[in-house]
Protein backbone atom coordinates (compact mmCIF):
# COMPACT_ATOMS: atom_id res chain seq x y z
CA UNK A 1 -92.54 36.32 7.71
CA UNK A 2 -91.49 39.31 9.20
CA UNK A 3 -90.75 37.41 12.49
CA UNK A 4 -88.84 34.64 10.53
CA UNK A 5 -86.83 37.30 8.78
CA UNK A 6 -85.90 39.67 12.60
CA UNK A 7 -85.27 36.23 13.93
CA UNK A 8 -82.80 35.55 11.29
CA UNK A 9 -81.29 38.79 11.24
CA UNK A 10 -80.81 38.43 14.87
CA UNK A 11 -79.10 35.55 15.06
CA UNK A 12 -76.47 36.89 11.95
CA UNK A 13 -75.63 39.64 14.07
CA UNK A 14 -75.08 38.19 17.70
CA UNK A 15 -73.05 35.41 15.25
CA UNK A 16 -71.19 38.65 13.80
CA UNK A 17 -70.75 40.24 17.23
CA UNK A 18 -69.01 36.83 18.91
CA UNK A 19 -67.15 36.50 15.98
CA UNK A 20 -65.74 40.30 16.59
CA UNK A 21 -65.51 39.27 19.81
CA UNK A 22 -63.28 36.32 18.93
CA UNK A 23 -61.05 38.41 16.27
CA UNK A 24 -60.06 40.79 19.14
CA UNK A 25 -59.05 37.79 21.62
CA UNK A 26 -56.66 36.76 19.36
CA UNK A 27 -55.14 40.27 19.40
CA UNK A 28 -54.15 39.16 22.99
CA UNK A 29 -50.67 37.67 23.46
CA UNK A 30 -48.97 36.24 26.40
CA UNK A 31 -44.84 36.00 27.62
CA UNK A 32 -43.46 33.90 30.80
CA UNK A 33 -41.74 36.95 31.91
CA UNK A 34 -40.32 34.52 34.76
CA UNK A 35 -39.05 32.07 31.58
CA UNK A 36 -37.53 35.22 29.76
CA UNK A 37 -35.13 36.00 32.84
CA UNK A 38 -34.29 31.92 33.36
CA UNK A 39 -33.50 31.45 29.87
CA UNK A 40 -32.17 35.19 28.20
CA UNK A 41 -28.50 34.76 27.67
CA UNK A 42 -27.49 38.28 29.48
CA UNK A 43 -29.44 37.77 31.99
CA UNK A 44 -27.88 34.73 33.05
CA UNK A 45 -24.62 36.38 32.30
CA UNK A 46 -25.92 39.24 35.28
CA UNK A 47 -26.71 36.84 37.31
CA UNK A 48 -23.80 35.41 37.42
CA UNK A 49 -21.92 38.30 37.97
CA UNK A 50 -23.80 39.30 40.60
CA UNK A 51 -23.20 36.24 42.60
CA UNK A 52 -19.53 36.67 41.74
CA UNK A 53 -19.59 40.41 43.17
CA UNK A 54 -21.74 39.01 46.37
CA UNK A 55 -18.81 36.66 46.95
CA UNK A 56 -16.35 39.62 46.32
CA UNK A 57 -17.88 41.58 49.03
CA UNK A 58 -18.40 38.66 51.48
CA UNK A 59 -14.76 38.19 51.47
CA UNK A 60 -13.54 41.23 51.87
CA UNK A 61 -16.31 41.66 54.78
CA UNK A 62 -14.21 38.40 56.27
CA UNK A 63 -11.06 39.75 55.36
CA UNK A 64 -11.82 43.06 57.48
CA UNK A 65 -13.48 41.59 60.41
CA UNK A 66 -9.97 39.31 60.16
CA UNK A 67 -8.03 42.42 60.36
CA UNK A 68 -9.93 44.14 62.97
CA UNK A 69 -9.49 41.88 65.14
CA UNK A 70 -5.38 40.75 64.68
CA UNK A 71 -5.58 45.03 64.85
CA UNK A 72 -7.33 44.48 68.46
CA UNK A 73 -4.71 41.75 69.63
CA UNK A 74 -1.87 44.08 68.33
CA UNK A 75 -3.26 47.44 69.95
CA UNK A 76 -5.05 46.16 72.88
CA UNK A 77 -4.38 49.86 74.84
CA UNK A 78 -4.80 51.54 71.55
CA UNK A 79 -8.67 51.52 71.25
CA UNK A 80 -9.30 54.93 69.06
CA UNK A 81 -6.43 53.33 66.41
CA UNK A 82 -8.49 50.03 66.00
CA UNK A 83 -11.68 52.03 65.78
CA UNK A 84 -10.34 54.53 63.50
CA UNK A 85 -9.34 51.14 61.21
CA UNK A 86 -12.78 49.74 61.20
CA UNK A 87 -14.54 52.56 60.46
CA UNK A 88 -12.20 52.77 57.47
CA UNK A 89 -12.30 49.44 56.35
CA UNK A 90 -16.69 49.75 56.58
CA UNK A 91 -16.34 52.71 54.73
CA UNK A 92 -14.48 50.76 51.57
CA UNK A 93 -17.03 48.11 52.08
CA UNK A 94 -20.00 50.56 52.16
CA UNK A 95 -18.33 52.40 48.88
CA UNK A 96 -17.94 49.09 47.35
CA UNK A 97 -21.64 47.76 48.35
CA UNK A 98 -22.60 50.96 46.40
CA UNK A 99 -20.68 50.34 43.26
CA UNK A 100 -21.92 47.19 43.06
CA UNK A 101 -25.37 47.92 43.91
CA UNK A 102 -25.41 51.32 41.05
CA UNK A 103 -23.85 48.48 38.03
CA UNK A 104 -26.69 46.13 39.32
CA UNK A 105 -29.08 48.60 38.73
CA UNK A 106 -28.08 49.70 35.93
CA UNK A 107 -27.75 45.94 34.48
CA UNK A 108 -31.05 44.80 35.24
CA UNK A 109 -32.55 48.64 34.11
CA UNK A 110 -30.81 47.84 30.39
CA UNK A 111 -31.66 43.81 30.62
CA UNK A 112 -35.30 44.81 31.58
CA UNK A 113 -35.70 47.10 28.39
CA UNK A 114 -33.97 44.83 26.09
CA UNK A 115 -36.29 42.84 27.02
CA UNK A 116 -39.68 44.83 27.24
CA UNK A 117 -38.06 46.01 23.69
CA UNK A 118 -38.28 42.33 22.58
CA UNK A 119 -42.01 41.86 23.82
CA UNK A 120 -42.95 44.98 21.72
CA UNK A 121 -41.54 44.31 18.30
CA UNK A 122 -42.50 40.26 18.69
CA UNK A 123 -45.94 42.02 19.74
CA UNK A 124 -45.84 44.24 16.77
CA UNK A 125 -44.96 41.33 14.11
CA UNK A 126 -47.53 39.01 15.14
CA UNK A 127 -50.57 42.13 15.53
CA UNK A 128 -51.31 41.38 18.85
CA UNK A 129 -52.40 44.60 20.54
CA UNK A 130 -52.30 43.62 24.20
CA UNK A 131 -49.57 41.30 26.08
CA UNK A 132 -49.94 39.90 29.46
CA UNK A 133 -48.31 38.06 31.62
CA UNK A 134 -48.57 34.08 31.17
CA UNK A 135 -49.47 33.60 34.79
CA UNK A 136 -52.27 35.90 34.44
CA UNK A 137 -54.67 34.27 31.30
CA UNK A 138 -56.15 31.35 32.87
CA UNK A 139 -56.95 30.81 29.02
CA UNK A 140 -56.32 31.94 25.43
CA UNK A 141 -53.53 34.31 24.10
CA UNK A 142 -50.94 33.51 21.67
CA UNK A 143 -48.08 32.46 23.64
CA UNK A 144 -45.08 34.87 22.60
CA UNK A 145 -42.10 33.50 25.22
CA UNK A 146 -40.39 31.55 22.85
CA UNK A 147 -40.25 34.01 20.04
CA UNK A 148 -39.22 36.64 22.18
CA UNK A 149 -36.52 34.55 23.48
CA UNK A 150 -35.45 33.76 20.18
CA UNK A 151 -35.11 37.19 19.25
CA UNK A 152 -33.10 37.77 22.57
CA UNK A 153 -30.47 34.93 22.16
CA UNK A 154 -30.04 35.96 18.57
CA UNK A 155 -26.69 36.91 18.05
CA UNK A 156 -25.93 35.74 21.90
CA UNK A 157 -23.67 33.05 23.49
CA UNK A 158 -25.02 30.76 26.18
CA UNK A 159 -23.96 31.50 30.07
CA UNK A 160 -21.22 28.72 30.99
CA UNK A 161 -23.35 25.70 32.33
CA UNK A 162 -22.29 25.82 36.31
């Protein structure tokens, strides 16, 4: 009897224990971080923009090496003039380069903590204690993407389609 009644009360509490178990998986949620930046509004918006700005910058790039050389047809005995001029013009394309690349920072710093912001208070809403990334769970999680890119887009309009 005593056997009957251990066994019993063994098997209750490994049930108990997998069930614990099971409560805190749940606890784990998932996001498609790589979804998030494809389908978030602003970030499509930056992107954009940046490609716009790369364009900028490759034509004045084309524009200078276009006026370095006219500049070495014009001066062909003048060679300190036409080197003085390109080290100018690189300079305003280095300066530029840098302006760009300190708002692109600072873009995808602010898009990145919208964002991680997002994860959090979806996180927080649905109790999940722990979020990883999608395309690390080879199974289980609650799949938050959609709900954080809800909460995102809320309020946001849609990058012109290209």
């Amino acid at each position: 009897m005593k056997r009957l009644l251990t066994l019993v009360l063994s098997v209750v509490l490994i049930a108990l224990g997998g069930f614990r178990a099971a409560h805190a998986a749940d606890t784990i949620g998932t996001v498609d971080y790589d979804k998030l930046v494809r389908s978030y509004n602003k970030a499509q918006t930056f992107s954009d923009d940046m490609k716009s700005k790369e364009a900028d910058l490759e034509k004045m790039r084309a524009d200078y090496v276009k006026q370095i050389r006219e500049a070495k047809t014009k001066q062909p005995n003048n060679p300190v003039a036409v080197e003085q001029m390109q080290k100018s013009l690189e300079d305003k394309l280095n300066a530029k380069v840098d302006e760009y690349r300190n708002q692109q920072d600072a873009q995808a710093k602010a898009l990145e903590n919208e964002m991680n912001s997002a994860i959090e208070n979806v996180a927080r809403n649905k109790s999940l204690s722990v979020i990883l990334a999608k395309q690390t769970v080879f199974v289980g999680g609650t799949d938050i993407t959609n709900d954080v890119l809800s909460r995102l887009n809320a309020g946001t309009t849609a990058a012109p389609a290209k």
